[in-house]
PDB file of N, CA and C in Angstrom:
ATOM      1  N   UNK A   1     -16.275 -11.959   0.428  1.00  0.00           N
ATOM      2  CA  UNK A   1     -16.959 -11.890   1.695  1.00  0.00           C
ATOM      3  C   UNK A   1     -16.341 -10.759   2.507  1.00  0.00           C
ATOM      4  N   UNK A   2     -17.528 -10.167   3.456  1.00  0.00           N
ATOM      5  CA  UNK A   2     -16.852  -8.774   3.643  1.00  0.00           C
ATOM      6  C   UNK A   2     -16.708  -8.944   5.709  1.00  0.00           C
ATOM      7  N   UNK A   3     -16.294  -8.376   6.082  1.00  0.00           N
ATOM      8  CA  UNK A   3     -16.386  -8.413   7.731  1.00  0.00           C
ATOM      9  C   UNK A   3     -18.037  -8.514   8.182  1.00  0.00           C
ATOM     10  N   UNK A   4     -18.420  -7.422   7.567  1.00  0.00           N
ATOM     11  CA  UNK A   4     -19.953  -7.265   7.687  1.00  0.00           C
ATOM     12  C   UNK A   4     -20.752  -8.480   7.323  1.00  0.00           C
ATOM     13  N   UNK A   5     -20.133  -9.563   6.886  1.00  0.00           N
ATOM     14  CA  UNK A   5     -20.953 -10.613   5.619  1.00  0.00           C
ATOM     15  C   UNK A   5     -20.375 -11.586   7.069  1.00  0.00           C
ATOM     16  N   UNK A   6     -19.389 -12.050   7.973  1.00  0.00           N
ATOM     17  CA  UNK A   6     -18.917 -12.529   8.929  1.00  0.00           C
ATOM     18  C   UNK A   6     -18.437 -12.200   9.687  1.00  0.00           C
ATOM     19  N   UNK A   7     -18.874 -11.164  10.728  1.00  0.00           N
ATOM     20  CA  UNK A   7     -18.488 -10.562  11.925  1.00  0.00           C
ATOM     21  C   UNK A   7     -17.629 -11.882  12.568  1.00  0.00           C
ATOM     22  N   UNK A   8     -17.473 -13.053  12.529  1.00  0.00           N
ATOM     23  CA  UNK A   8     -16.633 -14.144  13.510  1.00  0.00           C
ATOM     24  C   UNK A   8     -15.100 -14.086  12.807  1.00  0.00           C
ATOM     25  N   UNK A   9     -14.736 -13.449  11.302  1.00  0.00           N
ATOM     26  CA  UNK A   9     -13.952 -14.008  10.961  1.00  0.00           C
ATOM     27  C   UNK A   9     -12.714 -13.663  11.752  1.00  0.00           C
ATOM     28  N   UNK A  10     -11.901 -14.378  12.159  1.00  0.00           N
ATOM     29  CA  UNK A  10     -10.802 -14.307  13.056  1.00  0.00           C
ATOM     30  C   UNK A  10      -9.549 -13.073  12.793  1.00  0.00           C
ATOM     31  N   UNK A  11      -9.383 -13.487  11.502  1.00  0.00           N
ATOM     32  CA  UNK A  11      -8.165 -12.336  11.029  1.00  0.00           C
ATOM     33  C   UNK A  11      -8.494 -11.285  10.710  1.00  0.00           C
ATOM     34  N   UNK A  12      -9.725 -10.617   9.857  1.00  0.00           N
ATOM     35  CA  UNK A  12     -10.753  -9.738   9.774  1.00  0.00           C
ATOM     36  C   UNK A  12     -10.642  -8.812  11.047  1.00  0.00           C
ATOM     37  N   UNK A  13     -11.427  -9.269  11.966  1.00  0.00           N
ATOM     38  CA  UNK A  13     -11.203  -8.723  13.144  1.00  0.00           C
ATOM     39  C   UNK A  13     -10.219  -8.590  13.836  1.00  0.00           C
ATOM     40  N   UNK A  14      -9.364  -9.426  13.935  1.00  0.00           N
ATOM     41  CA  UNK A  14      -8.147  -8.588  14.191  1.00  0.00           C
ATOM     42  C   UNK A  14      -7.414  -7.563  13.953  1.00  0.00           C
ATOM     43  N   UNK A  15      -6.968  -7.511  12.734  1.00  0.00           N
ATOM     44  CA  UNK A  15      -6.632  -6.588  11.497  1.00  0.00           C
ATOM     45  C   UNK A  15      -7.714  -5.337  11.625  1.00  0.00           C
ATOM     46  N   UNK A  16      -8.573  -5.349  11.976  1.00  0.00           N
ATOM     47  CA  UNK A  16      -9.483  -4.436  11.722  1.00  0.00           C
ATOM     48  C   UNK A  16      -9.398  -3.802  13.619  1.00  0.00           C
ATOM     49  N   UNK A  17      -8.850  -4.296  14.522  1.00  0.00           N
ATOM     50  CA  UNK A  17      -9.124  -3.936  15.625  1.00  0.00           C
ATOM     51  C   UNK A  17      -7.217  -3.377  15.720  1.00  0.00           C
ATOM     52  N   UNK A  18      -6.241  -3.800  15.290  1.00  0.00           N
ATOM     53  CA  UNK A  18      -5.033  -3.450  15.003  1.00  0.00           C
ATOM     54  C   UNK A  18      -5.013  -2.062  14.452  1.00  0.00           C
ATOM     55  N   UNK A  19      -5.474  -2.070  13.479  1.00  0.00           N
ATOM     56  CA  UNK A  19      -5.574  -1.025  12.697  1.00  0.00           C
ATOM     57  C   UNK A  19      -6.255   0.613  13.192  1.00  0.00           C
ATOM     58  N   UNK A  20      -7.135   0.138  14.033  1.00  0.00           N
ATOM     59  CA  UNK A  20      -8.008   0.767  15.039  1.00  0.00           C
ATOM     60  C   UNK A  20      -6.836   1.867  16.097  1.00  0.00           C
ATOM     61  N   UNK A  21      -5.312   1.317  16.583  1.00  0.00           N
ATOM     62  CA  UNK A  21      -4.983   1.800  17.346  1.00  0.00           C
ATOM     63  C   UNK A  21      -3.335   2.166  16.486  1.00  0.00           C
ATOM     64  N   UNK A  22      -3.494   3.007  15.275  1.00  0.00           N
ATOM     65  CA  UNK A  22      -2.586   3.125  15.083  1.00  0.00           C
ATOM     66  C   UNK A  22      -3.008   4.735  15.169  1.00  0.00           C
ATOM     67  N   UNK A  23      -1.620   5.293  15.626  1.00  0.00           N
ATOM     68  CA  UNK A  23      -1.829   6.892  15.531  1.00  0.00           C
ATOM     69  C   UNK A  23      -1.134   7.500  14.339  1.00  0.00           C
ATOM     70  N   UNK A  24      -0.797   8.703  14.455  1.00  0.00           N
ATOM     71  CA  UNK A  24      -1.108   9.168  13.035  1.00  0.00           C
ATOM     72  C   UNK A  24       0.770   9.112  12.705  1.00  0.00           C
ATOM     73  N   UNK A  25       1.655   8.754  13.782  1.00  0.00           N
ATOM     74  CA  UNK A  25       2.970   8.415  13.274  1.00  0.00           C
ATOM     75  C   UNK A  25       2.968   7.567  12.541  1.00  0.00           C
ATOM     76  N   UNK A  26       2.383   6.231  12.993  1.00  0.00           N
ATOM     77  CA  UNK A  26       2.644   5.214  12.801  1.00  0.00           C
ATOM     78  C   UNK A  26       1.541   5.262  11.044  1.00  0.00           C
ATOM     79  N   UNK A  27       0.708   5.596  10.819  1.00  0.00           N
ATOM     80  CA  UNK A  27       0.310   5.544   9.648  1.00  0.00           C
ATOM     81  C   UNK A  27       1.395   6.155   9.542  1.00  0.00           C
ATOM     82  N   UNK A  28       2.047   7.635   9.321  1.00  0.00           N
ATOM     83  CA  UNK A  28       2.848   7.751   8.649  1.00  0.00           C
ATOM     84  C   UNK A  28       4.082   7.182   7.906  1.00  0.00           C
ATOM     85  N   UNK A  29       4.677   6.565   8.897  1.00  0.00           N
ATOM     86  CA  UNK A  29       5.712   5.846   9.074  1.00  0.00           C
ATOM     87  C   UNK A  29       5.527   4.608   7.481  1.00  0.00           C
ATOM     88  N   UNK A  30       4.464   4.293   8.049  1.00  0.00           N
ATOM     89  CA  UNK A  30       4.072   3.283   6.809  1.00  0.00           C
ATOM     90  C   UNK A  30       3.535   3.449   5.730  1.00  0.00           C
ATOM     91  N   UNK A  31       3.288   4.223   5.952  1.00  0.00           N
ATOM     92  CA  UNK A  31       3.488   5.006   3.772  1.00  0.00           C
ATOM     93  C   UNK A  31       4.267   5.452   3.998  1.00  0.00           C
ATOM     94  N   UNK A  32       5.562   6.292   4.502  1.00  0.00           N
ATOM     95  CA  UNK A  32       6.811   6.456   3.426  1.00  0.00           C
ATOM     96  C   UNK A  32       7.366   5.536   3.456  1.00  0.00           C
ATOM     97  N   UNK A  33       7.494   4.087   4.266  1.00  0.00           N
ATOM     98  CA  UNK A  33       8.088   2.659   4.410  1.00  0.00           C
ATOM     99  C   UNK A  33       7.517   2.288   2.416  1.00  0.00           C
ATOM    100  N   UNK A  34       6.217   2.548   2.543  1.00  0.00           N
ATOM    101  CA  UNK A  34       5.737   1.779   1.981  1.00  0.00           C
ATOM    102  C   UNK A  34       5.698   2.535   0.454  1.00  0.00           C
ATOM    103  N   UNK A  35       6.014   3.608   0.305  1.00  0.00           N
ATOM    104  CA  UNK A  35       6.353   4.897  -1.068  1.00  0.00           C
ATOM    105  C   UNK A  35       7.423   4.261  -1.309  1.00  0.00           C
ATOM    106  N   UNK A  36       8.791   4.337  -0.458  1.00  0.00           N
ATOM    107  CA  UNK A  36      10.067   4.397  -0.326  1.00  0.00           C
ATOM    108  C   UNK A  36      10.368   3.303  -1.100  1.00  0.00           C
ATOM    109  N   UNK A  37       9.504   1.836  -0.513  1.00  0.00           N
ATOM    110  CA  UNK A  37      10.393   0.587  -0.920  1.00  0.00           C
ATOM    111  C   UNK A  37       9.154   0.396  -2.334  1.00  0.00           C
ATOM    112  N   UNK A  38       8.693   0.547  -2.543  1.00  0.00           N
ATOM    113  CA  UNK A  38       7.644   0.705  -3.911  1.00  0.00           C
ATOM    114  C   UNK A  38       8.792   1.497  -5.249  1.00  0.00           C
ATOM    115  N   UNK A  39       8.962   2.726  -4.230  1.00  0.00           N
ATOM    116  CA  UNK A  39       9.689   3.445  -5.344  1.00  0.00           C
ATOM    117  C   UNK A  39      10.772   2.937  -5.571  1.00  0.00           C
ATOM    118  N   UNK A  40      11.578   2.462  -4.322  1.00  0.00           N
ATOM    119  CA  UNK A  40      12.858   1.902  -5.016  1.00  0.00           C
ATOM    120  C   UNK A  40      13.123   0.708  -5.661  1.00  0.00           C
ATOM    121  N   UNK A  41      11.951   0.028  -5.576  1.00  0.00           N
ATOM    122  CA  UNK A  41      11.549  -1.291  -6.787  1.00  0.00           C
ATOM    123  C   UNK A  41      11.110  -0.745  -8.536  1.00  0.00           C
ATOM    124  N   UNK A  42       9.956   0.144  -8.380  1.00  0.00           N
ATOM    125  CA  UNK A  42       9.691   0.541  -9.655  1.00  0.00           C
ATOM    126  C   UNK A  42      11.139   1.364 -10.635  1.00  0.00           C
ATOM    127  N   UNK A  43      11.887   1.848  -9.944  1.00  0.00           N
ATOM    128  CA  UNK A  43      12.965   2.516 -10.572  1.00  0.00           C
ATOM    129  C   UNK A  43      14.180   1.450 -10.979  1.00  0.00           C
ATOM    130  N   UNK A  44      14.376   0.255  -9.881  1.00  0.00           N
ATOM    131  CA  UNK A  44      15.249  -0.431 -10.252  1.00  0.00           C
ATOM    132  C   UNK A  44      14.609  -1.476 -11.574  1.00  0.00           C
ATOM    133  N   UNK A  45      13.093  -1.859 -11.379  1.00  0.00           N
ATOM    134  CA  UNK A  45      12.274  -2.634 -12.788  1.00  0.00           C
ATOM    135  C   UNK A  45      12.210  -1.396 -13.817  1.00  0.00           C
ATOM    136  N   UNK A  46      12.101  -0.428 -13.584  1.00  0.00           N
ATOM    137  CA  UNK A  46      12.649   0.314 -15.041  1.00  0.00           C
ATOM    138  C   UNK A  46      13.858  -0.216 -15.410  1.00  0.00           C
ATOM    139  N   UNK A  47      15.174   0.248 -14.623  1.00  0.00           N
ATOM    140  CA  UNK A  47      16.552   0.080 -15.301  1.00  0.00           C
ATOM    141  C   UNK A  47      16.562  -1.180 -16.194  1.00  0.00           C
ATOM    142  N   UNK A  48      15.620  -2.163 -15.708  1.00  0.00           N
ATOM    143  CA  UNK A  48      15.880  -3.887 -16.036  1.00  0.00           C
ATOM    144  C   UNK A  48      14.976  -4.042 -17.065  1.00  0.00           C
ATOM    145  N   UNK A  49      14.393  -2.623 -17.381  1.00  0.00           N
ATOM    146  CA  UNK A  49      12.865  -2.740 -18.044  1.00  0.00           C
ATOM    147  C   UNK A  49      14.022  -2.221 -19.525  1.00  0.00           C
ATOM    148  N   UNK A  50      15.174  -1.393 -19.327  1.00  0.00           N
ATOM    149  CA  UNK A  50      15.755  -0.446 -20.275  1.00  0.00           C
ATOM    150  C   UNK A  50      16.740  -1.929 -20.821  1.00  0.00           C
ATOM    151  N   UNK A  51      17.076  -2.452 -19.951  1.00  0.00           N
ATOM    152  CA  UNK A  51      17.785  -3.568 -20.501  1.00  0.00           C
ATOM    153  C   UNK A  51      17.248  -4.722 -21.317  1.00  0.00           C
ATOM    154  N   UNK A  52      16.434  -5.092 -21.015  1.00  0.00           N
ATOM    155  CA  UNK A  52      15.688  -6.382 -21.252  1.00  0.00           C
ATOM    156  C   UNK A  52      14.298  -6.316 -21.416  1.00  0.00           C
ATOM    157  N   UNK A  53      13.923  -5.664 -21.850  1.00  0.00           N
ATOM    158  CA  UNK A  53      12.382  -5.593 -21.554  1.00  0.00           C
ATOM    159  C   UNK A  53      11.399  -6.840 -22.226  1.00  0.00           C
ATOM    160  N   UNK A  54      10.507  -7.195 -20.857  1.00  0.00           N
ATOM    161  CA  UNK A  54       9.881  -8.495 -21.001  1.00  0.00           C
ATOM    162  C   UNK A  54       8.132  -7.747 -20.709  1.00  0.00           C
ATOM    163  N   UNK A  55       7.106  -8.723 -21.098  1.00  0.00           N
ATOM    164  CA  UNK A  55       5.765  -8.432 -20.686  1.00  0.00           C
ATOM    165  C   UNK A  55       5.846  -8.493 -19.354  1.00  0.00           C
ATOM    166  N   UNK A  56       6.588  -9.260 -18.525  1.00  0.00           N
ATOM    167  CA  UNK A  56       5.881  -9.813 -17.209  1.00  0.00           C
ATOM    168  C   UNK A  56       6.860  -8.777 -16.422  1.00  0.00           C
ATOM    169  N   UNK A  57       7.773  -8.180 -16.538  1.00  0.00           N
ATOM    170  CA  UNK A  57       8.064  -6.895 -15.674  1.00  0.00           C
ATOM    171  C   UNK A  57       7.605  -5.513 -16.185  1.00  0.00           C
ATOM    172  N   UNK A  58       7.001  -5.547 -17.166  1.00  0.00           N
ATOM    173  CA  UNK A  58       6.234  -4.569 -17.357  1.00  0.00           C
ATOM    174  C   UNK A  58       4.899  -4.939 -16.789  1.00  0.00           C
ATOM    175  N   UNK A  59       4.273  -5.872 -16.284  1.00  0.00           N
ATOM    176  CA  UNK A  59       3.168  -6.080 -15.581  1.00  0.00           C
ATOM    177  C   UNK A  59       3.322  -5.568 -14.825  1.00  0.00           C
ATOM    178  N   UNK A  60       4.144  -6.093 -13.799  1.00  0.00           N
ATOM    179  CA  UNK A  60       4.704  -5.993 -12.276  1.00  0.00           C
ATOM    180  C   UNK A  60       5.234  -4.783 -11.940  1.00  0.00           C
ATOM    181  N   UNK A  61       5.904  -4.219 -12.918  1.00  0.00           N
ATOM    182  CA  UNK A  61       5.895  -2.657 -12.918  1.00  0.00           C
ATOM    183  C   UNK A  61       4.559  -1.793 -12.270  1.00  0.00           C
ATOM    184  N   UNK A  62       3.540  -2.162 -13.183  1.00  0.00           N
ATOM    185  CA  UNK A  62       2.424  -1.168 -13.651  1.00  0.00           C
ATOM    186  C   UNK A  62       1.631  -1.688 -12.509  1.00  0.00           C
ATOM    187  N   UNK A  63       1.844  -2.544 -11.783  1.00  0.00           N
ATOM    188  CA  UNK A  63       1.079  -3.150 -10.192  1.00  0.00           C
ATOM    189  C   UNK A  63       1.826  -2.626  -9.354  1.00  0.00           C
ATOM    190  N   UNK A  64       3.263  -2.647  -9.390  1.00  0.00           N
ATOM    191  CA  UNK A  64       3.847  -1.519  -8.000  1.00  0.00           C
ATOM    192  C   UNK A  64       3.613   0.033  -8.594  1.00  0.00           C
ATOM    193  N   UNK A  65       3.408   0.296  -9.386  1.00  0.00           N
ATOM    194  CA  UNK A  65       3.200   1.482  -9.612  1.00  0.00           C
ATOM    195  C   UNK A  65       1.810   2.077  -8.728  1.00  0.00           C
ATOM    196  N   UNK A  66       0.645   1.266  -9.448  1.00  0.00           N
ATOM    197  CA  UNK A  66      -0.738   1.289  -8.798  1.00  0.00           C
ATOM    198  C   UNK A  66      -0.629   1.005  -7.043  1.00  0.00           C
ATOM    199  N   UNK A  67      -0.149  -0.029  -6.603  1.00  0.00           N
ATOM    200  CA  UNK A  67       0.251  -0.387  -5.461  1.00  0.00           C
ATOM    201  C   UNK A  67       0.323   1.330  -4.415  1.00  0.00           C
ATOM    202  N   UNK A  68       1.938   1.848  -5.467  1.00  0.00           N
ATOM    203  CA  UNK A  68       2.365   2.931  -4.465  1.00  0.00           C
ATOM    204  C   UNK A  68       1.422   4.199  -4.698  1.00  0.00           C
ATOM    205  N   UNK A  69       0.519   3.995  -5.559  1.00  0.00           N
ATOM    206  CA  UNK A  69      -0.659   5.163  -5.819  1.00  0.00           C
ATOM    207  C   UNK A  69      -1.434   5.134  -5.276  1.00  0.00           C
ATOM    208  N   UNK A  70      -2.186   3.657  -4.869  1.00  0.00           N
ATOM    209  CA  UNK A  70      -3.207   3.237  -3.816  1.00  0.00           C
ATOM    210  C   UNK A  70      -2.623   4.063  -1.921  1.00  0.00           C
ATOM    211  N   UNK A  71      -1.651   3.736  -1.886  1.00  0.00           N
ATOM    212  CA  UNK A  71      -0.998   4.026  -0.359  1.00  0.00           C
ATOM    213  C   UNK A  71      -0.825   5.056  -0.238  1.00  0.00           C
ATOM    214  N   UNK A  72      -0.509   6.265  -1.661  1.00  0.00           N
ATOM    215  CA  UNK A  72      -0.553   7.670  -1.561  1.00  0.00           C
ATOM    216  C   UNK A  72      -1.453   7.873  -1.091  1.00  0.00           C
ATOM    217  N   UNK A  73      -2.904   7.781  -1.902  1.00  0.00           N
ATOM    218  CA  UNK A  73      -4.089   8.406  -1.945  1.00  0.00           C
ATOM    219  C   UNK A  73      -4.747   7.995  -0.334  1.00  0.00           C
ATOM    220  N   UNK A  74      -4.697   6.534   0.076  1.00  0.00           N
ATOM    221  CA  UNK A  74      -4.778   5.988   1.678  1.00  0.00           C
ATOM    222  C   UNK A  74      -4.347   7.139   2.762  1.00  0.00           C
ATOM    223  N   UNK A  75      -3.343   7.055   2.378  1.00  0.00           N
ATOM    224  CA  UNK A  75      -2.282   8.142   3.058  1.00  0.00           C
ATOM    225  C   UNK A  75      -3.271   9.631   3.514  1.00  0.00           C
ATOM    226  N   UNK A  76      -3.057   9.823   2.356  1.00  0.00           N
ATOM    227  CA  UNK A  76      -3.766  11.480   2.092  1.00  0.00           C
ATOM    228  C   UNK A  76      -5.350  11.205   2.485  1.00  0.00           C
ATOM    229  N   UNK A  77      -5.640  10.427   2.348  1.00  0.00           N
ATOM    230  CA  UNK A  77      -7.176  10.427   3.109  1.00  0.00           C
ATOM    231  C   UNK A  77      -7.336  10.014   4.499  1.00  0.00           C
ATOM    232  N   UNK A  78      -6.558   9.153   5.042  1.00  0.00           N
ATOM    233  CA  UNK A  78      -6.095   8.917   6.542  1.00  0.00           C
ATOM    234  C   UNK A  78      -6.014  10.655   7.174  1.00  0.00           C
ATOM    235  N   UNK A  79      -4.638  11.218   6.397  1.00  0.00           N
ATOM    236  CA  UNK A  79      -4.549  12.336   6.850  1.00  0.00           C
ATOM    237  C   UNK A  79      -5.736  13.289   6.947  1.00  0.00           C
ATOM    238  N   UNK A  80      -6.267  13.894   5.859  1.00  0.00           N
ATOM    239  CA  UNK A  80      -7.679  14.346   6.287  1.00  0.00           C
ATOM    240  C   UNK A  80      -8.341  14.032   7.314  1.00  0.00           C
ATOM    241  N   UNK A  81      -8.747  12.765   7.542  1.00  0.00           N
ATOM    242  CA  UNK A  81      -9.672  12.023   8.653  1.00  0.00           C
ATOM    243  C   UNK A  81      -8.547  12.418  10.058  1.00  0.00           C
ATOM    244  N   UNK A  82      -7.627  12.742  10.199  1.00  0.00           N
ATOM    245  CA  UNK A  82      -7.272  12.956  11.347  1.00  0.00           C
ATOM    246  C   UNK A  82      -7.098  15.030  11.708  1.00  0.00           C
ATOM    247  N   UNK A  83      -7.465  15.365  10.516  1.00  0.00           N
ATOM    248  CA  UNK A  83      -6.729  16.577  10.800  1.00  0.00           C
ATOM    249  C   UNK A  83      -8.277  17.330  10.891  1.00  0.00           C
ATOM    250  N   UNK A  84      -9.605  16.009  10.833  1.00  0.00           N
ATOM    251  CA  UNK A  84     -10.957  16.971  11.294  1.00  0.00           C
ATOM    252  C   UNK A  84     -10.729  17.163  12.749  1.00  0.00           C
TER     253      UNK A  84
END
């Protein structure tokens, strides 16, 4: 269900009106928060990945990986949209 599918939903709209008043520090701020602690998880589940390697941290790997790729690309398109 999408905002559009329930304009009443409570957190929806919030989140969506929050989000509304962030300037372009504060996006910043939160992708490299959000690169930073991504990256310094995926590097430490490698080391543990070199030791022990299991399926389920190689999952969880390959989801913070995607994770910190999703917030790049966010990132970089936020930026565009502000630099029209």
């Amino acid at each position: 269900m999408s905002l559009s599918e329930d304009p009443n939903d409570f957190l929806a709209t919030h989140l969506l009106r929050t989000a509304r008043g962030l300037t372009g520090s504060a996006v910043l701020f939160g992708a490299v928060y959000l690169l930073a602690h991504g990256g310094v998880f995926i590097v430490y589940q490698l080391y543990r990945l070199s030791l022990r390697p299991s399926v389920g941290l190689t999952a969880l790997t390959v989801f913070d990986a995607v994770i910190a790729w999703l917030t790049y690309r966010e990132y970089r398109k936020q930026l565009a949209v502000a630099r029209r």
